[in-house]
Protein backbone atom coordinates (compact mmCIF):
# COMPACT_ATOMS: atom_id res chain seq x y z
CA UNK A 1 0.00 0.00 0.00
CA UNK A 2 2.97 2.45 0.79
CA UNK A 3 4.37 1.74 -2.88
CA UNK A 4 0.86 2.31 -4.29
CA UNK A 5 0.69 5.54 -1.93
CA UNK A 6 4.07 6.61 -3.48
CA UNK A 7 2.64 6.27 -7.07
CA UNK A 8 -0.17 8.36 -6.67
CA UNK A 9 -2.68 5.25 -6.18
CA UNK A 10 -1.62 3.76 -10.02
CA UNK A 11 -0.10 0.41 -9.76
CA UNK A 12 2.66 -0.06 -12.14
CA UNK A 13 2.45 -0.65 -15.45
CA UNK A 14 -1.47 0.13 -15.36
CA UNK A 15 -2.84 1.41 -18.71
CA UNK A 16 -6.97 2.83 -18.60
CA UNK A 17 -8.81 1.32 -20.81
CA UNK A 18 -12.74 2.16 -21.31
CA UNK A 19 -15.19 -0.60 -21.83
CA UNK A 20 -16.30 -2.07 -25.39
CA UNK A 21 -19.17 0.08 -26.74
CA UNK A 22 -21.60 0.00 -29.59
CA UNK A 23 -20.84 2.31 -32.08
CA UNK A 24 -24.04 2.70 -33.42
CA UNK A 25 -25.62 3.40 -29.70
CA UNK A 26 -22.61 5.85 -29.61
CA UNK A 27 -23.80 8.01 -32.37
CA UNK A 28 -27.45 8.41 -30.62
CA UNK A 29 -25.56 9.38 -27.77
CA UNK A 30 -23.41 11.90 -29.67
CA UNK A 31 -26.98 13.55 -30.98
CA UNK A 32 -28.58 12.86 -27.59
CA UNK A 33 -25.77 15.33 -25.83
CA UNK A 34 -25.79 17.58 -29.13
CA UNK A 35 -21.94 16.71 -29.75
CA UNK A 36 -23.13 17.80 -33.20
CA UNK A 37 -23.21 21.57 -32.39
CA UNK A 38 -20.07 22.00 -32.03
CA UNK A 39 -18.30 19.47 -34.04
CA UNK A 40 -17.94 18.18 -37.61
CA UNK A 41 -18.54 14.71 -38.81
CA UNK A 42 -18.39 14.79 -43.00
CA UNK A 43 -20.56 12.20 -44.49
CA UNK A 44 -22.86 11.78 -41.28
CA UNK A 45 -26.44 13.63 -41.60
CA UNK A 46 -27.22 14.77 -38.02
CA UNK A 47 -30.22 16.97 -37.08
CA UNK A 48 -29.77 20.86 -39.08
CA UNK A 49 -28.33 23.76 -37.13
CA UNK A 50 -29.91 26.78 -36.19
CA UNK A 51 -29.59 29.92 -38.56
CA UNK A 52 -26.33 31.40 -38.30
CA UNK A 53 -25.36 28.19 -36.08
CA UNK A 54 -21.35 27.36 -35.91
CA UNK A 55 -19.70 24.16 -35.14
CA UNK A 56 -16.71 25.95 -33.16
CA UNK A 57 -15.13 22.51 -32.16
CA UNK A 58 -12.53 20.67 -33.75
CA UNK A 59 -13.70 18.21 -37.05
CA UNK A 60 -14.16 14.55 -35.67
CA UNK A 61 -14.12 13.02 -39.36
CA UNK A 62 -11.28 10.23 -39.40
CA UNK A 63 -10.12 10.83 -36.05
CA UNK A 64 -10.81 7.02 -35.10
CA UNK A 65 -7.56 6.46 -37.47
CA UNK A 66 -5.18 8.84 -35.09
CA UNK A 67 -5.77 8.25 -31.77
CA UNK A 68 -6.99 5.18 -29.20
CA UNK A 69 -10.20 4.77 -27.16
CA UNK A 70 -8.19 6.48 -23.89
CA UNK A 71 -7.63 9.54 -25.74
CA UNK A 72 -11.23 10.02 -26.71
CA UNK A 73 -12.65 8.83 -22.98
CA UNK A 74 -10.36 11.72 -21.90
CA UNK A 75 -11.04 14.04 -23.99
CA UNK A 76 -14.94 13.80 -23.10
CA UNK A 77 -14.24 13.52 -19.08
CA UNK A 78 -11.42 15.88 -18.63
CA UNK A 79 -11.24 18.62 -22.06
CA UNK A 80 -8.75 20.52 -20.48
CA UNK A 81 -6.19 17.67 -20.14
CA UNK A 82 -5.04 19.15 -23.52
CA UNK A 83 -5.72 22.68 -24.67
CA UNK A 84 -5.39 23.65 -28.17
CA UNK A 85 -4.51 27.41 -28.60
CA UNK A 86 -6.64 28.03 -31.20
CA UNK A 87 -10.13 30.04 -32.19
CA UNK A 88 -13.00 27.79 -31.16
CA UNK A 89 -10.90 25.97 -28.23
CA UNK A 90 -10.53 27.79 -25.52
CA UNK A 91 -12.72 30.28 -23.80
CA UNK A 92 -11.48 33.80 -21.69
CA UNK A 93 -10.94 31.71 -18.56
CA UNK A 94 -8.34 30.36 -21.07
CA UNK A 95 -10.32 26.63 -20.29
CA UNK A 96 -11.24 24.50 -22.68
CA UNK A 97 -14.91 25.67 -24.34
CA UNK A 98 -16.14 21.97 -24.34
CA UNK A 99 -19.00 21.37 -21.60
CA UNK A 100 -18.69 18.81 -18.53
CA UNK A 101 -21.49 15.79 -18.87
CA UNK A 102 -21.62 15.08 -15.22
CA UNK A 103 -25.23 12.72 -16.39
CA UNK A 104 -23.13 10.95 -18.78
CA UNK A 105 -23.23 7.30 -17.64
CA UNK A 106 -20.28 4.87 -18.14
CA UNK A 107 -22.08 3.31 -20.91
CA UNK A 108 -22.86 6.19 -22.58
CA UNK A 109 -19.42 7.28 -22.31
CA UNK A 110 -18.04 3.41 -23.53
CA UNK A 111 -20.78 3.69 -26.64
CA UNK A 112 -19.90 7.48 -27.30
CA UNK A 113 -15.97 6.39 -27.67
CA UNK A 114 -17.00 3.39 -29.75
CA UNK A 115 -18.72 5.96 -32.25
CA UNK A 116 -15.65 7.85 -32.20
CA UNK A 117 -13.27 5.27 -33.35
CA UNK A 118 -15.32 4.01 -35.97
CA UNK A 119 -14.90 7.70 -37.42
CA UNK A 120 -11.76 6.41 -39.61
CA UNK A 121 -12.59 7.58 -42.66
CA UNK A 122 -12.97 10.96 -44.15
CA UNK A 123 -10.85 12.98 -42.20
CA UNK A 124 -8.34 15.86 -43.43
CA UNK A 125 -4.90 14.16 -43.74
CA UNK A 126 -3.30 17.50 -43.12
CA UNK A 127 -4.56 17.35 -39.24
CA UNK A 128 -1.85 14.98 -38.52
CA UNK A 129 0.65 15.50 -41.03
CA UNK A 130 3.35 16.47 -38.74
CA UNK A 131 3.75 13.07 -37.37
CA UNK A 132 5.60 12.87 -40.59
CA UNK A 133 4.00 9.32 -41.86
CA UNK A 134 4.41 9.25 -44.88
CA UNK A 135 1.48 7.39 -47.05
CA UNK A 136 2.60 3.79 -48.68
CA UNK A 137 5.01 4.00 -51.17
CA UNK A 138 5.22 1.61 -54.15
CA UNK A 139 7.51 -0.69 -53.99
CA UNK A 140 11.32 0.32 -55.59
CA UNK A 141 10.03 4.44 -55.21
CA UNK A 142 11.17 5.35 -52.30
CA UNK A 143 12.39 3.93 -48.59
CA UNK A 144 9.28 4.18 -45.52
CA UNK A 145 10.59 6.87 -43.22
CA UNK A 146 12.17 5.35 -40.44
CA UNK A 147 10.66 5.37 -36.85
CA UNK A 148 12.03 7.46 -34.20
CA UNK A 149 14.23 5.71 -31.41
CA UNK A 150 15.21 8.70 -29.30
CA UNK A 151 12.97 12.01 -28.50
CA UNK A 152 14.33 15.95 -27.73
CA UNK A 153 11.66 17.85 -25.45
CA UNK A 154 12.58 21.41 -25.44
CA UNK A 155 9.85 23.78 -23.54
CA UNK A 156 10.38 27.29 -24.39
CA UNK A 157 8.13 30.45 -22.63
CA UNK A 158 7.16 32.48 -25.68
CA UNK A 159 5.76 35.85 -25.99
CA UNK A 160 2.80 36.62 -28.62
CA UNK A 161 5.09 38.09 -30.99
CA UNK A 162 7.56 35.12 -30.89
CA UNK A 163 4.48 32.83 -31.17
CA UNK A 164 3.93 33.95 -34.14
CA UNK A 165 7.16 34.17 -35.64
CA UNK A 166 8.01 30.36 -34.85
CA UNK A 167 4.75 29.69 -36.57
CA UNK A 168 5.42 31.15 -39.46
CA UNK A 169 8.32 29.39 -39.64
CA UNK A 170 6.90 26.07 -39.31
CA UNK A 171 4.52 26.95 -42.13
CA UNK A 172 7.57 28.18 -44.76
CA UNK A 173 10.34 26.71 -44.41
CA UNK A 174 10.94 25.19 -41.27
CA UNK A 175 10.32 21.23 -42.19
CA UNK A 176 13.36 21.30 -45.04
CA UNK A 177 15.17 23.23 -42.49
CA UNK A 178 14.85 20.17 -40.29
CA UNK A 179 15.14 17.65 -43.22
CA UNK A 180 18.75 18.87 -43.58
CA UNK A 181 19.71 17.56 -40.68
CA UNK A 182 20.93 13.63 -41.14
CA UNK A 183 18.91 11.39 -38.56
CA UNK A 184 15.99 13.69 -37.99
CA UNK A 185 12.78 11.85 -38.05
CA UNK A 186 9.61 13.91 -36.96
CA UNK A 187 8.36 17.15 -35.34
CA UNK A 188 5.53 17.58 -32.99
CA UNK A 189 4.63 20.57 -31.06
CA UNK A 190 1.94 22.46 -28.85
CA UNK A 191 1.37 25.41 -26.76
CA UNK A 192 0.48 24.85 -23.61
CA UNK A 193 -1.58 27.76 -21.71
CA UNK A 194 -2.26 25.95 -18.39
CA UNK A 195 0.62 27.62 -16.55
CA UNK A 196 -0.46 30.91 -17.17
CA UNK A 197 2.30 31.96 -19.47
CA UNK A 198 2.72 30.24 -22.93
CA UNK A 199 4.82 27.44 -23.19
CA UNK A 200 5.99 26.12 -26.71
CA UNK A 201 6.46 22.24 -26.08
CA UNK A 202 9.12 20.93 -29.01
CA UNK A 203 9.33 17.39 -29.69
CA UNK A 204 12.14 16.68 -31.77
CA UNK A 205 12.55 12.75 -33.40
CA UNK A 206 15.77 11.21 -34.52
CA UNK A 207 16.53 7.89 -35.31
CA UNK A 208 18.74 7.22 -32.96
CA UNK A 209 21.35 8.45 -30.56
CA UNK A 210 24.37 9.54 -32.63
CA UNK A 211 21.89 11.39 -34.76
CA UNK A 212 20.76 13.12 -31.78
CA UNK A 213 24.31 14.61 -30.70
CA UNK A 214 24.89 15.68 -34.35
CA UNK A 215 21.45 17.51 -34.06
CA UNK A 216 22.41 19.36 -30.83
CA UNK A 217 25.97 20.33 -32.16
CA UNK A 218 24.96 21.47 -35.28
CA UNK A 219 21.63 23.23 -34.47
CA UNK A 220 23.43 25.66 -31.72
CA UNK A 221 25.87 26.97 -34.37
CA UNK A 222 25.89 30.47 -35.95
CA UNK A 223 24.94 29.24 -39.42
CA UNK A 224 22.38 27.05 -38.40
CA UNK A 225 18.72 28.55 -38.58
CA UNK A 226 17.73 31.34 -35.98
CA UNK A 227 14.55 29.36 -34.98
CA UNK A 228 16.17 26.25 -34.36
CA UNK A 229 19.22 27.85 -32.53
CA UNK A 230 16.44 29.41 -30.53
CA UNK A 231 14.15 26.16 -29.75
CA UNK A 232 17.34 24.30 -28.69
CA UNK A 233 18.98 26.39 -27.00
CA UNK A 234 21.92 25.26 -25.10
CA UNK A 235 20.67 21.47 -25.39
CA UNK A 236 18.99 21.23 -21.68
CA UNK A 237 15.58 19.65 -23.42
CA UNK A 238 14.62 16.41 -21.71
CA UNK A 239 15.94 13.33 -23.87
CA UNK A 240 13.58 9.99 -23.68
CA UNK A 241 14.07 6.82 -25.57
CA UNK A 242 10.50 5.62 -25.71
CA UNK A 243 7.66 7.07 -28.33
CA UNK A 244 5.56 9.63 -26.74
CA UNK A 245 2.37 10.75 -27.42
CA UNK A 246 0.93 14.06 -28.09
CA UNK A 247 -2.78 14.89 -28.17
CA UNK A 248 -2.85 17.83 -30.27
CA UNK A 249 -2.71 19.73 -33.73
CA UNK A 250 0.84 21.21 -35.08
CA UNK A 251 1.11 24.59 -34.44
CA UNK A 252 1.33 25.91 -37.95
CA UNK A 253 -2.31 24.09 -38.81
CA UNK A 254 -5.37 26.06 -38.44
């Protein structure tokens, strides 16, 4: 019990893991709780809007393909477990805009997540396209990009103004700038609003170690691109050697 204590009450190696659900009781529920207000589903006819009627949330449509039953059962329970700083996401209070359904019974919430990862097809590819996975190549074109053994986290504080101009990096020219350097896999970043000041979370892949160093030596010298010198820094990002997983859009998507 003291182990479990010093845990926080999770036993080790635990993993949540919602019930099975019907999909099909899933969507009633997502019409039942008016999930339809506020977010797109393409191909799916739901009840009409009223006039002048937004859906500010984000589009659901193939997001059973991107993300597992845990990430949808937490995004229902607890929205601000990830905030996306973007129109439509957060409120003032700088919480998430999403409502709590206190009534929502386990069921409803195992049937609702069902519904959501049947969702797989239909979806924007450009949501998720800086993961980096590249779509199947024919055989003899070209090699699959490889996967990423070994992760940079840098967490920068950013002002507005700097916001900005890392984003419009990331929309130019900042992928090739990356893509120059041997070893690098992916990119995934957020902004995180939680602490009260903006934090720009940079998660840099690289195949493995060695490619890693190269990366850090190279991206902290005066030719290498201001942005990049400026996300690294002086190298004191957190290193890990297992895949992580982020829960939201790349910063230079809508």
């Amino acid at each position: 019990m003291e182990a479990l204590h010093q845990s926080g009450g999770v036993p080790g190696g635990w993993r949540f893991s919602p019930p099975r659900g019907d999909a099909a009781a899933g969507r009633r529920a997502f019409v039942d709780f008016g999930c339809y207000t506020c977010h797109v589903v393409r191909d799916e006819s739901f009840p009409a809007l009223a006039a002048g009627e937004k859906q500010p949330g984000p589009d659901l449509s193939g997001m059973g393909s991107h993300h597992p039953a845990e990430y949808f059962a937490e995004s229902i329970l607890n929205p601000n477990a990830v905030l996306v700083d973007g129109p439509g996401y957060i409120g003032p209070d700088g919480r998430s805009v999403m409502p709590a359904y206190p009534d929502m019974t386990l069921a409803q919430l195992a049937n609702l997540v069902a519904y959501l990862q049947s969702l797989s097809a239909g979806g924007d590819p450009t949501l998720h396209a800086h993961h980096l996975n590249p779509p199947a190549m024919a055989a003899g074109v070209a090699a699959p990009t490889p996967a990423a053994a070994v992760f940079l986290v840098e967490v920068n504080e950013v002002s507005p103004q700097q916001l900005k101009a890392f984003d419009d990096w990331f929309g130019q020219s900042g992928m090739d700038d990356l893509n120059n350097f041997t070893g690098f896999v992916s990119l995934q970043t957020f902004v995180n609003r939680a602490v009260g000041r903006r934090q720009l979370v940079t998660v840099f892949g690289f195949e493995d170690e060695a490619a890693l160093q190269d990366f850090l030596t190279q991206a902290q010298a005066a030719e290498a691109p201001a942005e990049i010198r400026a996300l690294v820094r002086s190298g004191e990002g957190s290193v890990f050697h297992s895949t992580l997983l982020y829960k939201a859009p790349g910063l230079s998507l809508p």
